[in-house]
Protein backbone atom coordinates (compact mmCIF):
# COMPACT_ATOMS: atom_id res chain seq x y z
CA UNK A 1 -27.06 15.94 18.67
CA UNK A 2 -23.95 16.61 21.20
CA UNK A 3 -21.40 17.75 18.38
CA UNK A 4 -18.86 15.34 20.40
CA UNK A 5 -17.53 12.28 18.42
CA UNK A 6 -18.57 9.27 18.83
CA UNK A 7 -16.53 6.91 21.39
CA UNK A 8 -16.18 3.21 20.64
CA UNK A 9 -15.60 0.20 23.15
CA UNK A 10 -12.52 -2.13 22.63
CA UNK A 11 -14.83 -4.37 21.42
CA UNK A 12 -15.88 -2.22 19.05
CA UNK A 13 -12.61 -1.12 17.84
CA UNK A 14 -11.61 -5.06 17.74
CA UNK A 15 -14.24 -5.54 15.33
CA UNK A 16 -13.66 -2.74 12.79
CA UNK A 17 -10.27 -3.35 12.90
CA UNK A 18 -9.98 -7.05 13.15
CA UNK A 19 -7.56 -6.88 15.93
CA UNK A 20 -8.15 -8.78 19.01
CA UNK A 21 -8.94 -7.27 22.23
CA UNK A 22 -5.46 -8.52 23.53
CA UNK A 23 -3.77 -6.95 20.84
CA UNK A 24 -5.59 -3.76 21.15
CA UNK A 25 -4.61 -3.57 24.55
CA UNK A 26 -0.62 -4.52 24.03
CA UNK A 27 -0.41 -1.82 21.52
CA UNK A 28 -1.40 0.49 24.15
CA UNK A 29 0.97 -0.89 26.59
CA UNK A 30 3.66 -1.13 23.98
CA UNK A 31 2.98 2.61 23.31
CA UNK A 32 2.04 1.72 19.83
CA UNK A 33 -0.49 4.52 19.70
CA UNK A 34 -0.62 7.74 18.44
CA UNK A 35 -3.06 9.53 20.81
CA UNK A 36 -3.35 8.49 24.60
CA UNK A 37 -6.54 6.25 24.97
CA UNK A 38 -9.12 8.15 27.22
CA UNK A 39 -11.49 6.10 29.22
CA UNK A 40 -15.47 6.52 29.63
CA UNK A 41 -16.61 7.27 33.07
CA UNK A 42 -17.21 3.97 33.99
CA UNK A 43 -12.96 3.23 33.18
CA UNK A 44 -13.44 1.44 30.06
CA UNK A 45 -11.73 2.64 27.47
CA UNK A 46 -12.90 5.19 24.79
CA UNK A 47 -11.76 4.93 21.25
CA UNK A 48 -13.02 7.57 18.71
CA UNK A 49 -12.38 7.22 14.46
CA UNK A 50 -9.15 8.63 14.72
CA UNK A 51 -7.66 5.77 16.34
CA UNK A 52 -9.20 3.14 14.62
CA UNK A 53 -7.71 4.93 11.87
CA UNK A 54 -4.39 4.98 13.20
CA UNK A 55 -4.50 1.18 14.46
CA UNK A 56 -6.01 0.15 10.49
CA UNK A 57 -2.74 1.92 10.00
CA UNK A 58 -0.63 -0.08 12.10
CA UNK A 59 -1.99 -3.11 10.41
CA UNK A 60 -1.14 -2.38 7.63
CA UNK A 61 2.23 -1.55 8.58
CA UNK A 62 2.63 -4.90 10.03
CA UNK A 63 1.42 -6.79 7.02
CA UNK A 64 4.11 -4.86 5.29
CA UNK A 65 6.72 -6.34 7.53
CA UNK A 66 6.99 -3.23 9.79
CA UNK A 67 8.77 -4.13 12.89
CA UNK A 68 6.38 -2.81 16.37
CA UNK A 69 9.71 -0.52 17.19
CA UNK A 70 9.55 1.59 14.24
CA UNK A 71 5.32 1.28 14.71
CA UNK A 72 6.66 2.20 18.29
CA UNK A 73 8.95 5.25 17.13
CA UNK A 74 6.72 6.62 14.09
CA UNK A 75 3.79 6.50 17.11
CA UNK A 76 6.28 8.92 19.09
CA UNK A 77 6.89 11.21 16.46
CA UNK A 78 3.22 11.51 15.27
CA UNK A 79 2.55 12.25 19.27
CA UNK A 80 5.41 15.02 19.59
CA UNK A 81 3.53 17.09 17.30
CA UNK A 82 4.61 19.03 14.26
CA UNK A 83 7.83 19.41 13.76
CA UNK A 84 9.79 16.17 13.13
CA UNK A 85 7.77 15.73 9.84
CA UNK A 86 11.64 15.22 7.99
CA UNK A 87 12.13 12.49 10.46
CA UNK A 88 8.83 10.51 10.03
CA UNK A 89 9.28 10.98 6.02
CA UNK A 90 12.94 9.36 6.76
CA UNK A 91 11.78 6.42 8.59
CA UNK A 92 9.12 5.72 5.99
CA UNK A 93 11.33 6.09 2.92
CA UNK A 94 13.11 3.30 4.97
CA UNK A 95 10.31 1.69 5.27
CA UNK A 96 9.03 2.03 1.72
CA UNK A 97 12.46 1.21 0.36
CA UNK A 98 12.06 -1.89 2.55
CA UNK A 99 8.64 -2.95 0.97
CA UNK A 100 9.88 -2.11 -2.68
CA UNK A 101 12.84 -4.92 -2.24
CA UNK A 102 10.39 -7.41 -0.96
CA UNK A 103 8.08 -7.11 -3.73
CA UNK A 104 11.05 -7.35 -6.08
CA UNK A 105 11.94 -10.25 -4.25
CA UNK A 106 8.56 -11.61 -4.21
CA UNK A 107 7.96 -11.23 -8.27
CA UNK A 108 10.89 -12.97 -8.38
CA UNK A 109 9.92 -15.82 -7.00
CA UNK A 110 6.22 -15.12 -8.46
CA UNK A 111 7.94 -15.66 -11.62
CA UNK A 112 10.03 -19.14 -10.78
CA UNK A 113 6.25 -20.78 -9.51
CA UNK A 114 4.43 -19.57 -13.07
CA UNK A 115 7.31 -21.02 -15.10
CA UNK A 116 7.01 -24.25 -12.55
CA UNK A 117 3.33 -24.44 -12.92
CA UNK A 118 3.42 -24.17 -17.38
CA UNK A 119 5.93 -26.71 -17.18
CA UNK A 120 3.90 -28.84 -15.12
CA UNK A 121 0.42 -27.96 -17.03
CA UNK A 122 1.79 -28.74 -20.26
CA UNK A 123 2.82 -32.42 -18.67
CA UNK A 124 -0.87 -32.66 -17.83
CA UNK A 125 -1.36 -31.86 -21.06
CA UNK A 126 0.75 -34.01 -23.18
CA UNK A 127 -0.31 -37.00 -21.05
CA UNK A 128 -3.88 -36.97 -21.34
């Protein structure tokens, strides 16, 4: 055993991630990712866990309605290093402030389809 972690193909980073190659690739082009993507000796590129655990990240982000500028900018921060932890806890309070409204928003209308569906249910009901 080398010690050395293990590198993963795009294809295999596609598949553990669920992203598509072409995605994979505009989030590096985008700069989208935390860590500059090496490449094996033969030029492909070399992924290791770290960024598939960055990209599950940035999935995750995106289901959540994060935009690919603030992916962009927290991706710039976390590559800067330590020191701007107060700013990437600022943009993520935004962030998490952001998700918070939308689930409000969401129960909310969570709540209108459940009171849609007993009305309807008890119709069924009444009728049969």
């Amino acid at each position: 055993m080398t010690g050395t972690p293990q590198e993963l193909s795009i294809g295999q980073v596609a598949e553990r991630t669920g992203m598509s190659v072409h995605a994979l690739r505009l989030y590096e082009r985008e700069g989208l990712l935390a860590g500059q993507v090496r490449r094996a000796p033969n030029g492909r590129r070399a992924y290791s866990e770290w960024d598939v655990e960055w990209l599950t990240n940035c999935t995750r982000f995106r289901a959540t309605g994060m935009s690919l500028a603030t992916i962009r900018r927290y991706a710039e921060l976390v590559r800067q290093g330590p020191g701007n932890e107060d700013e990437r806890l600022a943009l993520l309070r935004r962030h998490q402030r952001q998700v918070v409204d939308r689930i409000a928003e969401l129960t909310e209308c969570l709540d209108l389809i459940t009171r849609k569906v007993a009305v309807y249910e008890e119709q069924e009901h009444t009728s049969s």
